[in-house]
N, C-alpha and C. Protein backbone atom coordinates (compact mmCIF):
# COMPACT_ATOMS: atom_id res chain seq x y z
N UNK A 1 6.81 104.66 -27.23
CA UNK A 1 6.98 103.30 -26.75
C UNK A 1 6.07 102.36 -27.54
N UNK A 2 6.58 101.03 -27.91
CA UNK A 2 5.63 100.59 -28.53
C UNK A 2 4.62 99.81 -28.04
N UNK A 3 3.85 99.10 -28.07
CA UNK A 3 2.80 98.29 -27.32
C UNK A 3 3.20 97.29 -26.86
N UNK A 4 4.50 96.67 -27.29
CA UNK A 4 5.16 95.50 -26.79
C UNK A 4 5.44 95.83 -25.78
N UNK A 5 6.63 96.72 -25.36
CA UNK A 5 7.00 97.42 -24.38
C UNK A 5 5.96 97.40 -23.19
N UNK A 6 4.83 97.58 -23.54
CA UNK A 6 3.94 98.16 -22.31
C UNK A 6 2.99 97.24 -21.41
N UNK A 7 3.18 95.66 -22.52
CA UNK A 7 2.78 94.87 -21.84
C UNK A 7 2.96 94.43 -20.04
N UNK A 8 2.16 93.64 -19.63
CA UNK A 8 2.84 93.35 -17.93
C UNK A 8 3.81 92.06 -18.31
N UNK A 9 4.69 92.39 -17.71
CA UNK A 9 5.84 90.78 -17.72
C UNK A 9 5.36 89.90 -16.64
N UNK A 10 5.29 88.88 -17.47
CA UNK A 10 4.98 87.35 -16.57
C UNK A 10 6.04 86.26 -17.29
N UNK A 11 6.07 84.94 -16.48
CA UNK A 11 6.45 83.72 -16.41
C UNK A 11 5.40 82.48 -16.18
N UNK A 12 5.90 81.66 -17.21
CA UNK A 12 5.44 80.46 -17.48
C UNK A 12 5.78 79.31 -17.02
N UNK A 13 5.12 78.73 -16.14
CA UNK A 13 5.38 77.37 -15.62
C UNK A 13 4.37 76.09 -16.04
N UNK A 14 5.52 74.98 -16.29
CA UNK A 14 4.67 73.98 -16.90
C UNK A 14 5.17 72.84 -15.83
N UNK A 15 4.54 71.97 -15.15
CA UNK A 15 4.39 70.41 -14.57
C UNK A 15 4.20 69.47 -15.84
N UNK A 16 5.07 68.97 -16.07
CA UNK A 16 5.02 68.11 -17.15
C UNK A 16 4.62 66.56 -16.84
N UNK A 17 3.82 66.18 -17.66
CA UNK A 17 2.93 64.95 -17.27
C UNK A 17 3.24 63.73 -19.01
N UNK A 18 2.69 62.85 -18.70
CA UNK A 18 3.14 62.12 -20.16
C UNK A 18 2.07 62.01 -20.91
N UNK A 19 2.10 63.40 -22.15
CA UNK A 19 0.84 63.58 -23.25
C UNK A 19 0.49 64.59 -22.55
N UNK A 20 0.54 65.32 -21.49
CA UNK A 20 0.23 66.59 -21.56
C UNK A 20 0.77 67.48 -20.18
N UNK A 21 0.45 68.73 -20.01
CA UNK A 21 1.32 69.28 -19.23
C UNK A 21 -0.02 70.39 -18.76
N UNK A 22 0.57 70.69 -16.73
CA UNK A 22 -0.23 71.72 -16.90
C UNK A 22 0.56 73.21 -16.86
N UNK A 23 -0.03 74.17 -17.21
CA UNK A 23 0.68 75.54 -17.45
C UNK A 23 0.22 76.44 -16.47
N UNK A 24 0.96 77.46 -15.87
CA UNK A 24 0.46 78.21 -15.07
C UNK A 24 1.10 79.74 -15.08
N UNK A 25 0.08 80.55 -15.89
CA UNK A 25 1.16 81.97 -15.96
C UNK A 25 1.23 82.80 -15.17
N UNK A 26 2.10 83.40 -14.21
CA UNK A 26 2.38 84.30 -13.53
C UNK A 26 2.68 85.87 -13.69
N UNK A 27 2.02 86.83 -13.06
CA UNK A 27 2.27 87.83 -13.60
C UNK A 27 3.17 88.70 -12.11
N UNK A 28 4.10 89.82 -12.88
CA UNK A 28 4.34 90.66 -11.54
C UNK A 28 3.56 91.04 -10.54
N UNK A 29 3.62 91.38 -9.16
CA UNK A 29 5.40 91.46 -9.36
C UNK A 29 6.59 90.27 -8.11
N UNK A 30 7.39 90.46 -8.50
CA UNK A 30 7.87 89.13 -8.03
C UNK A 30 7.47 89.07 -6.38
N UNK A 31 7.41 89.79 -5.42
CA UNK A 31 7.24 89.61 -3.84
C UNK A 31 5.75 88.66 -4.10
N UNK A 32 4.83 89.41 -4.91
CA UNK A 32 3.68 89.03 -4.59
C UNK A 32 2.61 88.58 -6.26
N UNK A 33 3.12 87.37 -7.05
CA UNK A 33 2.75 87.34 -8.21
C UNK A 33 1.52 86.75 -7.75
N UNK A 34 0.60 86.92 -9.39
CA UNK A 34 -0.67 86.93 -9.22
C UNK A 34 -0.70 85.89 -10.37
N UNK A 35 -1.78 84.95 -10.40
CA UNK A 35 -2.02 83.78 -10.97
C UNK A 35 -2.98 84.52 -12.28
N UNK A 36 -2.65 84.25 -13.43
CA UNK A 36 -3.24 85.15 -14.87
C UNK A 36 -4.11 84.20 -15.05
N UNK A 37 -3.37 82.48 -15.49
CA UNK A 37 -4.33 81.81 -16.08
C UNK A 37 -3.58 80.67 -15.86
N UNK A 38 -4.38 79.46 -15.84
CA UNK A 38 -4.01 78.22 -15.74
C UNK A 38 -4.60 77.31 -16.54
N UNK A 39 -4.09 75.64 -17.02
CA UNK A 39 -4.58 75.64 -18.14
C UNK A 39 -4.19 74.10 -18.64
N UNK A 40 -4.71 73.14 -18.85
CA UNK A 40 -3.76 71.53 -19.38
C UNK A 40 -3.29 72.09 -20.85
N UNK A 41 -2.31 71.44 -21.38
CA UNK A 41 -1.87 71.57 -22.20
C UNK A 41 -1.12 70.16 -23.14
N UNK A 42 -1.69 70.06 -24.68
CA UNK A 42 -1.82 68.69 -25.14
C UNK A 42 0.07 68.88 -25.61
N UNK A 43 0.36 67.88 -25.29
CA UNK A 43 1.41 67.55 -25.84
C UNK A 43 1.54 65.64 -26.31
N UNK A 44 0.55 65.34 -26.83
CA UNK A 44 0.40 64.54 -27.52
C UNK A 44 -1.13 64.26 -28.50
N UNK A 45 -1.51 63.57 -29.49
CA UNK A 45 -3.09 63.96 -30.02
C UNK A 45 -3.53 63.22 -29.52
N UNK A 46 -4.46 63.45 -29.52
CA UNK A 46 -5.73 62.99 -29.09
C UNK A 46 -6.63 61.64 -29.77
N UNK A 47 -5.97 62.18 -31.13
CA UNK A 47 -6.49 61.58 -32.06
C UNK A 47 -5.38 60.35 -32.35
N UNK A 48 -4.66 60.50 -31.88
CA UNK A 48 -3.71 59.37 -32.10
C UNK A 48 -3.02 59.18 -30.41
N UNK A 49 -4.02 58.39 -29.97
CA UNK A 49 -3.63 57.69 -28.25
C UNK A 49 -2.08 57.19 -28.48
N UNK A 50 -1.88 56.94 -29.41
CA UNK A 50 -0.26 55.95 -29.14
C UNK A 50 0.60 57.40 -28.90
N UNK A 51 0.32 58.41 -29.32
CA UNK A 51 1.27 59.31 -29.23
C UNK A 51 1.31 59.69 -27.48
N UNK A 52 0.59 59.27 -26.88
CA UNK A 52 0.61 59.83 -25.20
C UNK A 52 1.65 58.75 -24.29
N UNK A 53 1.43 57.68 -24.92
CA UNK A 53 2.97 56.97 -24.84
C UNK A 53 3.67 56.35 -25.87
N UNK A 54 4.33 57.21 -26.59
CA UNK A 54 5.24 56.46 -27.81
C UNK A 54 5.85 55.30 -27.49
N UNK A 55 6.82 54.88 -26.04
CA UNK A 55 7.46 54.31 -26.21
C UNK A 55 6.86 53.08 -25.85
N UNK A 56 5.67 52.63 -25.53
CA UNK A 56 5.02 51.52 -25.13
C UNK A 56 4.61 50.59 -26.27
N UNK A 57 4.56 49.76 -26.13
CA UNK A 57 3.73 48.55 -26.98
C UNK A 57 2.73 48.09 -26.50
N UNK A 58 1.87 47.22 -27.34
CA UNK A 58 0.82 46.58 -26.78
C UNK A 58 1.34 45.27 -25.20
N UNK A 59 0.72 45.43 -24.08
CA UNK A 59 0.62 44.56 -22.63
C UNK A 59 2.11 45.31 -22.10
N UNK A 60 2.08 46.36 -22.16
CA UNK A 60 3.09 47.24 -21.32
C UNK A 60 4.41 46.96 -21.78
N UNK A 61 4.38 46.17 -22.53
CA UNK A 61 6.09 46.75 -23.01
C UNK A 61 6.55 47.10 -24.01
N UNK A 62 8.18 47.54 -24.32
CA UNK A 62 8.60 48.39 -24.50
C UNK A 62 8.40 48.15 -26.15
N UNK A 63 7.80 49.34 -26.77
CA UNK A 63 8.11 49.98 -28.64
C UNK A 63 9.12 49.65 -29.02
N UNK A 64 9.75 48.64 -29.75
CA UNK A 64 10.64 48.27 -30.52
C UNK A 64 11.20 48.66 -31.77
N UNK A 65 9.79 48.80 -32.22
CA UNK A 65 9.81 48.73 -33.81
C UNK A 65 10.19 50.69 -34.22
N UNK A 66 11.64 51.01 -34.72
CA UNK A 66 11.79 52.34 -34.61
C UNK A 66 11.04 52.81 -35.42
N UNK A 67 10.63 52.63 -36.65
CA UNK A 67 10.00 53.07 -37.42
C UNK A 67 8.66 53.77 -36.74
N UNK A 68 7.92 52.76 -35.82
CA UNK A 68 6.83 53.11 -35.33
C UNK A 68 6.91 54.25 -33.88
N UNK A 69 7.82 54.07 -33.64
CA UNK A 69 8.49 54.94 -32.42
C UNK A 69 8.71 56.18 -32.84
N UNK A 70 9.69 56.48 -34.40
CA UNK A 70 9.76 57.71 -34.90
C UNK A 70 8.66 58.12 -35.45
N UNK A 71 7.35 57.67 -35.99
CA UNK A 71 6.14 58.65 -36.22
C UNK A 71 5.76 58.79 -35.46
N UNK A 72 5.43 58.19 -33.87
CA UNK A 72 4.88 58.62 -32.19
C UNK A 72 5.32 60.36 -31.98
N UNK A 73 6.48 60.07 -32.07
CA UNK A 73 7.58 61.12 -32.24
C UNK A 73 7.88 62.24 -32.28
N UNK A 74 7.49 62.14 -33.89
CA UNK A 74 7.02 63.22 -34.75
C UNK A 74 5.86 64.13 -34.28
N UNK A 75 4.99 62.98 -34.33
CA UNK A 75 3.43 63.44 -33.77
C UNK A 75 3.84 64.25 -32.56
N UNK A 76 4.29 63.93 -31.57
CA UNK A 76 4.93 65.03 -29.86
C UNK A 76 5.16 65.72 -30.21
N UNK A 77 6.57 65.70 -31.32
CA UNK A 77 7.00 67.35 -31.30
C UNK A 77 6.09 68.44 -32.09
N UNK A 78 5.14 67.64 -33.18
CA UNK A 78 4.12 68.75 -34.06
C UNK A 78 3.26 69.13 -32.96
N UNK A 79 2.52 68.53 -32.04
CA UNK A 79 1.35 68.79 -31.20
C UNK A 79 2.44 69.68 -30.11
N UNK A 80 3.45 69.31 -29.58
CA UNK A 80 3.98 69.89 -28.54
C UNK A 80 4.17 71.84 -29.26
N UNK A 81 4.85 72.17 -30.24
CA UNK A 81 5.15 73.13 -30.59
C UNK A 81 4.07 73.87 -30.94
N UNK A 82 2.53 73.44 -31.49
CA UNK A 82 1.70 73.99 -32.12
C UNK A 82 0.92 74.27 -30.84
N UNK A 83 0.95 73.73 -29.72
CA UNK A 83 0.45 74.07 -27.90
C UNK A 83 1.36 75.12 -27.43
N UNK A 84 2.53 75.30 -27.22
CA UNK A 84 3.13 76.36 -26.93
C UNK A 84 3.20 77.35 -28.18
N UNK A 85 3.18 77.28 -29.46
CA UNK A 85 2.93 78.52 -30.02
C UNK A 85 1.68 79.10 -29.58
N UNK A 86 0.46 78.44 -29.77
CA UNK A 86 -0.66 78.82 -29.85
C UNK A 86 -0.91 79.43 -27.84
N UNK A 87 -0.47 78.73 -27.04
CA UNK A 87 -0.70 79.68 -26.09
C UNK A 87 -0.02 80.80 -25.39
N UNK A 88 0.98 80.99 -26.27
CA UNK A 88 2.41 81.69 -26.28
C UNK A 88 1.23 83.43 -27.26
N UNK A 89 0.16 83.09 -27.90
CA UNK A 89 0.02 83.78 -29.18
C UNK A 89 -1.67 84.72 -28.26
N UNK A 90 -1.72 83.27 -27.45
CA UNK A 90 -3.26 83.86 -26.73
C UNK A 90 -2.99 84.47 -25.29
N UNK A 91 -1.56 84.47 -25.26
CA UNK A 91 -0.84 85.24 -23.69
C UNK A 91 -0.84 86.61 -24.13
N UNK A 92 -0.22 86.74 -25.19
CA UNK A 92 0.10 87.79 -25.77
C UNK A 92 -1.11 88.77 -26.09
N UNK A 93 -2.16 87.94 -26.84
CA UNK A 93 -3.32 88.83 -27.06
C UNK A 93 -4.17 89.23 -26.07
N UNK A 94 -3.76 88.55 -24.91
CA UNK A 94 -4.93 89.18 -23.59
C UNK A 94 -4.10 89.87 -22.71
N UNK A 95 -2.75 90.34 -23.70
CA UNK A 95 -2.13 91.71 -22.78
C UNK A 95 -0.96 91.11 -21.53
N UNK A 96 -0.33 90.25 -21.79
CA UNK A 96 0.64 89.83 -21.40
C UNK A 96 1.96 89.29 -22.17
N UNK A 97 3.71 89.65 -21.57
CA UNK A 97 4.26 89.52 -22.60
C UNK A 97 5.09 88.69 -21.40
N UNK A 98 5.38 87.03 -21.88
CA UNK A 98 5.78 86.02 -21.40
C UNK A 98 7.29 86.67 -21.47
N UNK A 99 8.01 86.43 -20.29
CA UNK A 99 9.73 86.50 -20.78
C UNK A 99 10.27 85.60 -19.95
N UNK A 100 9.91 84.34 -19.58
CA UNK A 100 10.73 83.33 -19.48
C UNK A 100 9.89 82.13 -18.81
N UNK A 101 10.17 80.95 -19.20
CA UNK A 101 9.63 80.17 -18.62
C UNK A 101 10.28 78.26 -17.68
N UNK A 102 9.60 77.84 -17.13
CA UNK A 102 9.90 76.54 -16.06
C UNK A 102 9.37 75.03 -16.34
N UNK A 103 9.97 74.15 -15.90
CA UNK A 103 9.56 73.35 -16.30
C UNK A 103 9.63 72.28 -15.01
N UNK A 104 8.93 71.69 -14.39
CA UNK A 104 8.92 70.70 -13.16
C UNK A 104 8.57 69.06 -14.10
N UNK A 105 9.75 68.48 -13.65
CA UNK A 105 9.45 67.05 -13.94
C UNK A 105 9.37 66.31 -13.06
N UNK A 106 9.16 64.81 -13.21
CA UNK A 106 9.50 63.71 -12.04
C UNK A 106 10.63 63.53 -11.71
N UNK A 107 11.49 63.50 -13.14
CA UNK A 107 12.62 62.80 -12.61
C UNK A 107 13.62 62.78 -14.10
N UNK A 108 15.18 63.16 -13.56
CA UNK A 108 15.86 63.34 -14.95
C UNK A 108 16.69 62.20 -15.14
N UNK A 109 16.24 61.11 -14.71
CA UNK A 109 17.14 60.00 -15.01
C UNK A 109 17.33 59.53 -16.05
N UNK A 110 18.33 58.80 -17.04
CA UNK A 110 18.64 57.87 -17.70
C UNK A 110 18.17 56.96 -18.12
N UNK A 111 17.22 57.02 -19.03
CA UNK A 111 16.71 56.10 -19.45
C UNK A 111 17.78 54.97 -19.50
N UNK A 112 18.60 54.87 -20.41
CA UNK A 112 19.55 53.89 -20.62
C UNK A 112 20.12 53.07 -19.68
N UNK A 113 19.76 53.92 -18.35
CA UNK A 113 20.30 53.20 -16.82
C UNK A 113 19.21 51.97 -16.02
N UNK A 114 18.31 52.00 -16.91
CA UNK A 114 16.85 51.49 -16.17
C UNK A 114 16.82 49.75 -17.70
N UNK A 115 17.21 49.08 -16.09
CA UNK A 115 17.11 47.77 -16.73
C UNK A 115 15.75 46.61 -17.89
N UNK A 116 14.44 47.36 -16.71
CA UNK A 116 13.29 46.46 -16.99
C UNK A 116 12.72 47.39 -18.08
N UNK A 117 12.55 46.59 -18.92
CA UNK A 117 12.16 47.57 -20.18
C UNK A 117 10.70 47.90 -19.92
N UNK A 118 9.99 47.77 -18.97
CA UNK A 118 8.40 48.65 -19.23
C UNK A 118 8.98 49.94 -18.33
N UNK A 119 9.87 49.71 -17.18
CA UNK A 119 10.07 51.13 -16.61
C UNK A 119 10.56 52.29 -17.85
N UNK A 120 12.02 51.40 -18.61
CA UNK A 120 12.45 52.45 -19.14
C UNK A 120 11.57 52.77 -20.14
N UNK A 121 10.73 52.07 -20.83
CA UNK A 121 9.63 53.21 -21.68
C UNK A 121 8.86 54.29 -21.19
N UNK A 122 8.90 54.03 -19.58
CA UNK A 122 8.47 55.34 -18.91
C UNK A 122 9.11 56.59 -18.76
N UNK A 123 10.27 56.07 -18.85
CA UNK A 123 11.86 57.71 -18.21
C UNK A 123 12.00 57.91 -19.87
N UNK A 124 11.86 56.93 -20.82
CA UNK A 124 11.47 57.39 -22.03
C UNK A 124 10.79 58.54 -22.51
N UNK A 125 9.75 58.19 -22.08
CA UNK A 125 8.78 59.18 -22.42
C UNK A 125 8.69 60.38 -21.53
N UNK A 126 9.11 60.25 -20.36
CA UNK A 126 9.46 60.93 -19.39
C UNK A 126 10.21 62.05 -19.99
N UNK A 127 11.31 61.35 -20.33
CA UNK A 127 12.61 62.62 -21.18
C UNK A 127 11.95 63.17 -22.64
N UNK A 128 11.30 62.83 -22.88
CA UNK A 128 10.48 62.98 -24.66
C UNK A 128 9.69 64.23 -24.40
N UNK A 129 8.68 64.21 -23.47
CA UNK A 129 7.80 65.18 -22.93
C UNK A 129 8.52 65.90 -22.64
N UNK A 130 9.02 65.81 -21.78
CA UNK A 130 10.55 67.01 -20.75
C UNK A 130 11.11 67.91 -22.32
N UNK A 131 11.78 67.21 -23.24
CA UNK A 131 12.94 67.84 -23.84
C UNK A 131 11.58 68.65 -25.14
N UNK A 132 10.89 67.67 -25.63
CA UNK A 132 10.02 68.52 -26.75
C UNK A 132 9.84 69.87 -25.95
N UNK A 133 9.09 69.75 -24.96
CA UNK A 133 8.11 70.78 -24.20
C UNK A 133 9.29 72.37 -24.02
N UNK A 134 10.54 71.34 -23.60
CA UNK A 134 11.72 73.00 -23.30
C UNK A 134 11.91 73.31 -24.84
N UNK A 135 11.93 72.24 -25.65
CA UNK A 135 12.87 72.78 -27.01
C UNK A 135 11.49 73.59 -27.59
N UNK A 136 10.26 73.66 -27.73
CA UNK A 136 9.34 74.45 -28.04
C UNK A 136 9.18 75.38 -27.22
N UNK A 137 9.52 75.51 -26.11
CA UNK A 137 9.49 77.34 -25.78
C UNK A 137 10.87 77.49 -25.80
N UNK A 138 11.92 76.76 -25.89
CA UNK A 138 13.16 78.06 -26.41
C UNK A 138 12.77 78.20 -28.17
N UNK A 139 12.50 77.16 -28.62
CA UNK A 139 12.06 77.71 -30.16
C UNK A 139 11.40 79.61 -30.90
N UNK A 140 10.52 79.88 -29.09
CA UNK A 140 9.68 80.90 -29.49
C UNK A 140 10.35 81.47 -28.78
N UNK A 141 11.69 81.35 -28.19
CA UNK A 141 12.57 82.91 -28.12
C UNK A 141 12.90 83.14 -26.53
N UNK A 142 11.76 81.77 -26.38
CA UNK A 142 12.18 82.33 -24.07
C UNK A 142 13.47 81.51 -23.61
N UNK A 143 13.87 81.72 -22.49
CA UNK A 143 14.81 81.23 -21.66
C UNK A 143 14.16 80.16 -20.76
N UNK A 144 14.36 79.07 -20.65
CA UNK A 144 13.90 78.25 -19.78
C UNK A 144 14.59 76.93 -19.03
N UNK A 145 14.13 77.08 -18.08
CA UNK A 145 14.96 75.75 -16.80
C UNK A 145 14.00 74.61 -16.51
N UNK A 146 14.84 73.81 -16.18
CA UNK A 146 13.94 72.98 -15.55
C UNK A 146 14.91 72.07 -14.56
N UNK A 147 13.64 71.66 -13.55
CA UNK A 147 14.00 70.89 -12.54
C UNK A 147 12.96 70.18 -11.75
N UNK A 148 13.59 69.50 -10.95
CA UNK A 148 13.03 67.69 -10.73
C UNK A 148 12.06 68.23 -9.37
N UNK A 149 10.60 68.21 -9.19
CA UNK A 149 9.95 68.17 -8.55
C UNK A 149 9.99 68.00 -7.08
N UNK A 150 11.15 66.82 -6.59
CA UNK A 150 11.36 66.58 -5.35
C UNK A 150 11.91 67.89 -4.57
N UNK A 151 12.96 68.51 -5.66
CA UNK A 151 14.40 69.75 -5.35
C UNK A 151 13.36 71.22 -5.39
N UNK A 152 12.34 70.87 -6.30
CA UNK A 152 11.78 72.85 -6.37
C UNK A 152 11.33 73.87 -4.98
N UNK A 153 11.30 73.10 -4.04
CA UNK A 153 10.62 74.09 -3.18
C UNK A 153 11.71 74.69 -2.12
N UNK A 154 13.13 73.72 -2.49
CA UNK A 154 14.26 74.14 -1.67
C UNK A 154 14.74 75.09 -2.63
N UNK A 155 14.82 74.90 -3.97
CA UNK A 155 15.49 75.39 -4.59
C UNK A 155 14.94 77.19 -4.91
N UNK A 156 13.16 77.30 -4.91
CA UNK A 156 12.69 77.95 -4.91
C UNK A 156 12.80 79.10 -3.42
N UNK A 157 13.03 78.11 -2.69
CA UNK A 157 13.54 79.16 -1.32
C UNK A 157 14.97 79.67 -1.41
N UNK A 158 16.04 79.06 -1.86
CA UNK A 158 16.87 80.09 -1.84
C UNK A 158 17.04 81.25 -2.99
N UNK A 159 16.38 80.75 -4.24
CA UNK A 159 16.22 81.98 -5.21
C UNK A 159 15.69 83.06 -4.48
N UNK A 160 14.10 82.57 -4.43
CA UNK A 160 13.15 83.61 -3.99
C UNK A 160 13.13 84.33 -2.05
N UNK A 161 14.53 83.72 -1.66
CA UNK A 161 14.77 84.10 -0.24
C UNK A 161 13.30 84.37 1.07
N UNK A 162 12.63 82.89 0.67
CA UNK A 162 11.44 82.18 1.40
C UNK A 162 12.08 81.13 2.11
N UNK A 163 10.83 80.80 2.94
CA UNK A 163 11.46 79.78 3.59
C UNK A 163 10.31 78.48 3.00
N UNK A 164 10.79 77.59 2.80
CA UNK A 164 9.38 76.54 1.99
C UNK A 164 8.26 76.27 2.66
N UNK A 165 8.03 76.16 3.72
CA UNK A 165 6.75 76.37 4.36
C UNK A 165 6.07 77.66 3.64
N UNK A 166 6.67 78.96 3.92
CA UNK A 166 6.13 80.23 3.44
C UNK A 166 5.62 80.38 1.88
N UNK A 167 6.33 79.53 1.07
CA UNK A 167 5.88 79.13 -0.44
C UNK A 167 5.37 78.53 -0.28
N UNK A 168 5.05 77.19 0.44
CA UNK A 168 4.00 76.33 0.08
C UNK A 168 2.60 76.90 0.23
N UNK A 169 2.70 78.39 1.78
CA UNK A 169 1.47 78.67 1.85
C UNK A 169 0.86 80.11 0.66
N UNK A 170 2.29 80.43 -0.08
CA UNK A 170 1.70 81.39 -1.01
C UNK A 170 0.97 80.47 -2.23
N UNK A 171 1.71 79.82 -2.46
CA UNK A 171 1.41 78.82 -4.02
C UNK A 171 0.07 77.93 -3.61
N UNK A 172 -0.11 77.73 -1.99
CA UNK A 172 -1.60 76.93 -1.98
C UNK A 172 -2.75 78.35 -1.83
N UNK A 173 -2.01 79.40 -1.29
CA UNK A 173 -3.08 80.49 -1.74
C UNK A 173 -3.52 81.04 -2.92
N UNK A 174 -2.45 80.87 -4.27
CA UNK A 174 -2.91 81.09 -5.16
C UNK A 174 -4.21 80.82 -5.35
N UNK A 175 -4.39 79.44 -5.40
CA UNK A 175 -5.93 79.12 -5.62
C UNK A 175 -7.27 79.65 -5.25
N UNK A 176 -7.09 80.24 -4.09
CA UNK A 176 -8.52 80.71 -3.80
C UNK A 176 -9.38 81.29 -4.58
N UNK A 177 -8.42 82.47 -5.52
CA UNK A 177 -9.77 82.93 -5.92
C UNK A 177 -9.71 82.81 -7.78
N UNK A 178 -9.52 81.04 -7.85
CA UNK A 178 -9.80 80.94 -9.23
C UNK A 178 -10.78 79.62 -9.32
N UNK A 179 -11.04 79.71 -10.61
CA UNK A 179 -12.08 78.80 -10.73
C UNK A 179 -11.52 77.35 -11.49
N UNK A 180 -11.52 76.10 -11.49
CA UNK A 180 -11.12 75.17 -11.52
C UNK A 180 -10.37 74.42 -10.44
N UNK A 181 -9.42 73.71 -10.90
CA UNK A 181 -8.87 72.80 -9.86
C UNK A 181 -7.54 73.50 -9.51
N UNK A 182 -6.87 73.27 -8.53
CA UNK A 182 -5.90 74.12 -8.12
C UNK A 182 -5.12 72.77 -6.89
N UNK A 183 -4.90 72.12 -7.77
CA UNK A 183 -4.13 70.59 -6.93
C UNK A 183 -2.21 70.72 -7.08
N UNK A 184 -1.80 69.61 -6.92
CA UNK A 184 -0.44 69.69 -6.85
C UNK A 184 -0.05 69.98 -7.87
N UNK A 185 -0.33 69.65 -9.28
CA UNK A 185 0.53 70.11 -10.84
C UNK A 185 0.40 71.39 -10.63
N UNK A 186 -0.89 72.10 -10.14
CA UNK A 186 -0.86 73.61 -10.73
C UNK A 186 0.23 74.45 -9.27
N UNK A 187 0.23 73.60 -8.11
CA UNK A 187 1.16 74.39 -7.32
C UNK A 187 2.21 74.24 -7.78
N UNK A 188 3.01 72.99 -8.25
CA UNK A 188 4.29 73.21 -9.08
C UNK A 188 4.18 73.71 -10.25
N UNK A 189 3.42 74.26 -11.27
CA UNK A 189 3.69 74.87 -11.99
C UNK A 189 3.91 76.45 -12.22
N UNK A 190 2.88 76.53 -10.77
CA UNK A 190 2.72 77.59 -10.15
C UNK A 190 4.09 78.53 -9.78
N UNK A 191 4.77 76.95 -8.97
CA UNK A 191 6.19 77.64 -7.86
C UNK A 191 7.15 78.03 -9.23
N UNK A 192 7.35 76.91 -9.92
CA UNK A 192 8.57 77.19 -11.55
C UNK A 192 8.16 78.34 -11.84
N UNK A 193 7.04 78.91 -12.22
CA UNK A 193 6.53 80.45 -12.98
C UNK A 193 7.01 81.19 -12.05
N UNK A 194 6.81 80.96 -10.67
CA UNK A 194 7.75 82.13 -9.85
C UNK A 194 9.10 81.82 -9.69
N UNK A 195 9.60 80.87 -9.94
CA UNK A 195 11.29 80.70 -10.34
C UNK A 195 11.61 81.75 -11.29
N UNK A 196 10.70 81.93 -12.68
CA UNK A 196 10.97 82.29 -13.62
C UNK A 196 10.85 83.94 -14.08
N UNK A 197 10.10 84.54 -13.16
CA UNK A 197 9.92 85.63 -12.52
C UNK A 197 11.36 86.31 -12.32
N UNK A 198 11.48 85.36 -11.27
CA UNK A 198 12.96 86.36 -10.24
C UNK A 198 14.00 86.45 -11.36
């Protein structure tokens, strides 16, 4: 057998935020998964603030100028892919082999449907974060879903045949016995990694 093989299988859940995301890996087994590691994750630089909202301009409204919109852009998808390779690479080396991962957003609306242009630079960027973040982990080979934050804990009860109270109190137990913060991103990123599990 080879060493791949023998790894433990876990799932990856990400709460996606605008410029960065938090991650939360789950390991078997599905009745009762165990929290590996948790973690923010840059999906925009640091070094270049405009990239955490591309689609904004200076006094909140909306990036016009495409030119300047497509290097924002660019910059997401290089930082977004080089964050999921690289923790896709440090899962792997501490003996875990990712096979699928989640994605929790706000909201999958239409930009194009949203009249006042400072909102829609938000569902903008909204969908920018959302689509880089899935298209870089299917890039590295996983399967991944996503869905709208309000729907996960119903949706998570009929997969995982819970009742949502009963998830809310496994996913707020996760936390106890780790060290950092353990607030609402990491319980939804938490619940998607056990979507991604089953």
């Amino acid at each position: 057998m080879s060493h791949k093989s023998k790894l433990p299988q876990a799932a990856l859940g990400f709460r996606v935020k605008s410029g960065w995301a938090t991650a939360v890996l789950l390991a078997d087994p599905l009745q009762s998964p165990q929290v590996v590691d948790h973690r923010l994750v840059d999906l925009s630089d640091p070094a270049v603030p405009e990239s955490r909202q591309p689609y904004h301009a200076a006094m909140g409204r909306l990036e016009e100028d495409g030119a300047t919109v497509a290097t924002r852009l660019e910059v997401v998808r290089r930082v977004t892919n080089k964050s999921v390779a690289e923790l896709l690479r440090d899962y792997h080396d501490t003996g875990y082999k990712v096979r699928s991962a989640g994605l929790v957003v706000g909201s999958q609306i239409d930009p194009a449907s949203i009249k006042n242009p400072h909102i829609r630079a938000h569902a903008l960027e909204g969908r920018l974060f959302r689509t880089a973040l899935e298209d870089a982990v299917r890039s590295c080979g996983l399967p991944c879903s996503v869905m709208v934050e309000r729907n996960a804990y119903s949706k998570a009860a009929a997969v995982l045949a819970r009742s949502e109270d009963d998830l809310k109190r496994a996913v707020s137990g996760f936390g106890r016995s780790l060290s950092g913060p353990w607030r609402a991103d990491e319980k939804m990123a938490a619940l998607v990694a056990w979507l991604a599990l089953a």
